[in-house]
N, C-alpha and C. Protein backbone atom coordinates (compact mmCIF):
# COMPACT_ATOMS: atom_id res chain seq x y z
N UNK A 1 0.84 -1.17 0.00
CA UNK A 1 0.00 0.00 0.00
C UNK A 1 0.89 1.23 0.00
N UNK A 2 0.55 2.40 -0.92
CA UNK A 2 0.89 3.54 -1.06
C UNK A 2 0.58 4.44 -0.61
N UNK A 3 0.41 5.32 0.25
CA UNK A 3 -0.58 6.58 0.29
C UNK A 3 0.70 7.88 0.28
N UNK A 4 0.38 8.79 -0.67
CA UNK A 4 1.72 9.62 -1.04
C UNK A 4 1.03 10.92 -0.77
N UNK A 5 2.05 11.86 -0.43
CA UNK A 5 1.54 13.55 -0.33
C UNK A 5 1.34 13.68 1.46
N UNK A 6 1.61 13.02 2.22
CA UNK A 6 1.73 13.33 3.70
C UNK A 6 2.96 13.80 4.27
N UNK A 7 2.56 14.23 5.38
CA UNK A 7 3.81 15.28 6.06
C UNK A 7 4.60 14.31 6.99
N UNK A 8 5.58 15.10 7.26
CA UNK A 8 6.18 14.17 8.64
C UNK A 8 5.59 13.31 9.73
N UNK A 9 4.91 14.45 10.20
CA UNK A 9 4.52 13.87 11.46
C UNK A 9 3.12 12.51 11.15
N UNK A 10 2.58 12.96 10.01
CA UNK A 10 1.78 11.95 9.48
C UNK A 10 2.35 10.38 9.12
N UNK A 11 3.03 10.38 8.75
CA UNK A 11 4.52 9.69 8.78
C UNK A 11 4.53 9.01 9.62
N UNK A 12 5.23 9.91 10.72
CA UNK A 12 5.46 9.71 12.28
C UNK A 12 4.36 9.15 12.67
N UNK A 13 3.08 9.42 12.75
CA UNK A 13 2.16 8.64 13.38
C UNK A 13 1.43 7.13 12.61
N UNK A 14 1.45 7.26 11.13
CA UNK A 14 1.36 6.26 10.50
C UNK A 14 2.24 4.72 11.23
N UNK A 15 3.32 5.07 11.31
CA UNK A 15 4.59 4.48 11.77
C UNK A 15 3.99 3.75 13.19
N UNK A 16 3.44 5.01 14.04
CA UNK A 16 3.05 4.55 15.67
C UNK A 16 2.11 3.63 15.01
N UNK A 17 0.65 4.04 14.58
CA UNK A 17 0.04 2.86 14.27
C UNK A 17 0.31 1.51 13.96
N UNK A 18 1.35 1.39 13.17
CA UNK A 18 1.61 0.31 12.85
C UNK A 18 2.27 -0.71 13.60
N UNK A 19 2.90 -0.03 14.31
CA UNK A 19 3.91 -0.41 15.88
C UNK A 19 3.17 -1.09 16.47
N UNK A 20 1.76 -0.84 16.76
CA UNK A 20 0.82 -1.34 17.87
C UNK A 20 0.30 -2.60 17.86
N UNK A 21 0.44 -3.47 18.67
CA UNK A 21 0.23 -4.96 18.09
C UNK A 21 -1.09 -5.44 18.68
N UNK A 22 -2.03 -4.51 19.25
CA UNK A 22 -3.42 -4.90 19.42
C UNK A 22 -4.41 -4.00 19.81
N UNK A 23 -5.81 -4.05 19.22
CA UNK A 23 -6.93 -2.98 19.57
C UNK A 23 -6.66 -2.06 20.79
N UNK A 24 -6.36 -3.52 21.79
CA UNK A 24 -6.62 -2.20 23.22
C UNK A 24 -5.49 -0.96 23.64
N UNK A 25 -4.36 -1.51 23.36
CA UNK A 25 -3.17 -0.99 23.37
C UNK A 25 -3.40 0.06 22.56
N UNK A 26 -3.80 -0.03 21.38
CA UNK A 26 -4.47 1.23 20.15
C UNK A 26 -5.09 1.91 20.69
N UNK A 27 -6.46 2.00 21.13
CA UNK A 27 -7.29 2.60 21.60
C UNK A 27 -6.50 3.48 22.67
N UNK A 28 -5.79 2.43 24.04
CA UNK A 28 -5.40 3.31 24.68
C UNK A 28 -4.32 4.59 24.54
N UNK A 29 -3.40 4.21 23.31
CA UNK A 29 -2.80 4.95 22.99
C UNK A 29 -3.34 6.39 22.40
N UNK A 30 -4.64 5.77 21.50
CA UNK A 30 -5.63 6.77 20.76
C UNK A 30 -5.92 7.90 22.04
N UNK A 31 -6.38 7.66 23.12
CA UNK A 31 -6.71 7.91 23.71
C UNK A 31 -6.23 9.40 24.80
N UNK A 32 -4.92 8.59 24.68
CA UNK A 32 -4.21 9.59 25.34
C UNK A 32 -3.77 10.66 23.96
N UNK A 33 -4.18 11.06 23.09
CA UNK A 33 -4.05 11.87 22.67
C UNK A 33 -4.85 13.28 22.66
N UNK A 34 -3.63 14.57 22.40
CA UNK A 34 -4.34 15.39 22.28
C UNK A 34 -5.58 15.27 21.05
N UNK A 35 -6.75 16.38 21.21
CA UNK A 35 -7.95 16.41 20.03
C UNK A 35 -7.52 16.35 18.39
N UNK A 36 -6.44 17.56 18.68
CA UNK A 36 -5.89 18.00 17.38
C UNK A 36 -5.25 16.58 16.45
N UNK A 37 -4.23 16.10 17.39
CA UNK A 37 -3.67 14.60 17.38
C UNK A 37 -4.76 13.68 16.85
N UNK A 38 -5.26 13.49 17.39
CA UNK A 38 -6.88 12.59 17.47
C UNK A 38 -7.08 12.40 16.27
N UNK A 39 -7.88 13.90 16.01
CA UNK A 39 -8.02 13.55 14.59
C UNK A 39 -7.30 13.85 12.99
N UNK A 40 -6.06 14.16 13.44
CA UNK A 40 -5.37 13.08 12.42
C UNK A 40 -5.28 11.99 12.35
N UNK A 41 -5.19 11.25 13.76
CA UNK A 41 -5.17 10.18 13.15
C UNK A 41 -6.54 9.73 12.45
N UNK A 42 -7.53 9.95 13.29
CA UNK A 42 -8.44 9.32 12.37
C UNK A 42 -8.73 9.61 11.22
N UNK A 43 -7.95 10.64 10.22
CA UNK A 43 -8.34 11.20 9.21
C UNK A 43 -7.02 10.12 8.20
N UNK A 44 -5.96 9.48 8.87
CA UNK A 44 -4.97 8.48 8.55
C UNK A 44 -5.48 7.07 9.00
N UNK A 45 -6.35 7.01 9.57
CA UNK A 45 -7.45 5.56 9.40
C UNK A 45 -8.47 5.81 8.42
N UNK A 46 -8.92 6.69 7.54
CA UNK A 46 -9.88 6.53 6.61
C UNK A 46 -8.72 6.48 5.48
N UNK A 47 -7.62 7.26 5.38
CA UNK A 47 -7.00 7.19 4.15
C UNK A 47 -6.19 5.55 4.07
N UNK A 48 -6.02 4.83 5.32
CA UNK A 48 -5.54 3.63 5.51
C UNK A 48 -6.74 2.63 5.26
N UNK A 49 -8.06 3.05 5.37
CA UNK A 49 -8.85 2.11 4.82
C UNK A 49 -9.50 2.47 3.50
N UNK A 50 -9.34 3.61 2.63
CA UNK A 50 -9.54 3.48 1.85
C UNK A 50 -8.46 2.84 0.76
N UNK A 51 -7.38 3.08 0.88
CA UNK A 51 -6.29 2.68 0.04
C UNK A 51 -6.16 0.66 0.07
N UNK A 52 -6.80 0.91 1.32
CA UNK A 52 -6.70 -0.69 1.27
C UNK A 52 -7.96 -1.42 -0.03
N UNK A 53 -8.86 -0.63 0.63
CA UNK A 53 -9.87 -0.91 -0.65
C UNK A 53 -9.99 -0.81 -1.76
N UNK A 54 -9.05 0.16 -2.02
CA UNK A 54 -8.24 0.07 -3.98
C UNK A 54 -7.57 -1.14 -4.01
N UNK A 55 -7.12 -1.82 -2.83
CA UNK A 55 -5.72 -3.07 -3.26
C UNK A 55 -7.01 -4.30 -3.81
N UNK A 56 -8.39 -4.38 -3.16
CA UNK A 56 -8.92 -5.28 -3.33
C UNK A 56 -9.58 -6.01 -4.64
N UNK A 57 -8.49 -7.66 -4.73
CA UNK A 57 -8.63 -8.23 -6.25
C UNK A 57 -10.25 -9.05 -5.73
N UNK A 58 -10.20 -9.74 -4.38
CA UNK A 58 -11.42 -10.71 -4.46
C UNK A 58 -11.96 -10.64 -2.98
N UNK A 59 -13.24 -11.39 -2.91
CA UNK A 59 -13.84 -11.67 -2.28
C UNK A 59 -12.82 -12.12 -0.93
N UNK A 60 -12.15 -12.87 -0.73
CA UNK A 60 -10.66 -13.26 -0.06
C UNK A 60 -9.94 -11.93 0.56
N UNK A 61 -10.02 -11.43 -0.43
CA UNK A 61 -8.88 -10.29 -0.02
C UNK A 61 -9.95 -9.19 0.96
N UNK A 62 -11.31 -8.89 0.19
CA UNK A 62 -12.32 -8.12 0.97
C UNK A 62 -12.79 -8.39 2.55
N UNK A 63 -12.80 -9.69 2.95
CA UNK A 63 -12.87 -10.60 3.97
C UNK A 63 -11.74 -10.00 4.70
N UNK A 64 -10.62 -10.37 4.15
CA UNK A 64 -9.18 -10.33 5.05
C UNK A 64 -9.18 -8.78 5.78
N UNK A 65 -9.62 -8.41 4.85
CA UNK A 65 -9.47 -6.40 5.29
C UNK A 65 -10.02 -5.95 6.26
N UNK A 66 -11.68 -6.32 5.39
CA UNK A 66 -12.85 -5.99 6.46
C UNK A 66 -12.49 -6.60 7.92
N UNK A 67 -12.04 -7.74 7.84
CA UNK A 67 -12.14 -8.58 9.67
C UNK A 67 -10.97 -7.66 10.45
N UNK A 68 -9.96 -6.95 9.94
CA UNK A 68 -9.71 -6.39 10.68
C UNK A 68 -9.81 -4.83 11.07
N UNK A 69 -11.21 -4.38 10.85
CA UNK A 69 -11.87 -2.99 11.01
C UNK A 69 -13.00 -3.56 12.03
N UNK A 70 -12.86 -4.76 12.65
CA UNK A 70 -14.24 -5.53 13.38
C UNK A 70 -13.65 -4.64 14.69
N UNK A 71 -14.63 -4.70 15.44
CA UNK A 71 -14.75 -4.64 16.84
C UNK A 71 -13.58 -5.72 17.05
N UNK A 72 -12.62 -5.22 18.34
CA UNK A 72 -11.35 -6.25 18.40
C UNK A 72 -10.83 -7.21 17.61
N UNK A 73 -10.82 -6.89 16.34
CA UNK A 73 -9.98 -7.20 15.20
C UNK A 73 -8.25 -6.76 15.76
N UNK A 74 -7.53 -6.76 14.65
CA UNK A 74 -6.45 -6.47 14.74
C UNK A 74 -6.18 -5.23 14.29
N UNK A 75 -5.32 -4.16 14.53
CA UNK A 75 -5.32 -3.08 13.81
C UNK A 75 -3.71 -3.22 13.03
């Protein structure tokens, strides 16, 4: 996955996300953020789930994605 035209710190937090090896740990991390913080990230979880949804060839691959946007899925 590609997502091009972001700044550093977008970067930088892309990076934290990915670091995180489970929902709650996420959340709590989400959590302790400032508002401003906040919602970048969540504005780097829609561009992380949409880009994923361009990668999708099949039914397989749609499954694999979706299960982890579930309620305690994996992030």
């Amino acid at each position: 996955m590609t997502i091009t035209g972001l700044t550093k710190r977008q970067v930088f937090l892309l990076d934290k996300m990915w670091s995180i090896k489970g929902i709650e740990e996420y959340e709590e991390w989400k959590a302790g953020l400032s508002e401003q913080t906040m919602n970048t990230v969540d504005s780097l979880e829609q561009l992380v789930y949409w880009a994923e949804l361009d990668e999708i060839s099949c039914v397989s691959d749609a499954a694999r994605i979706l299960k982890g946007y579930r309620l305690g899925g994996q992030v």
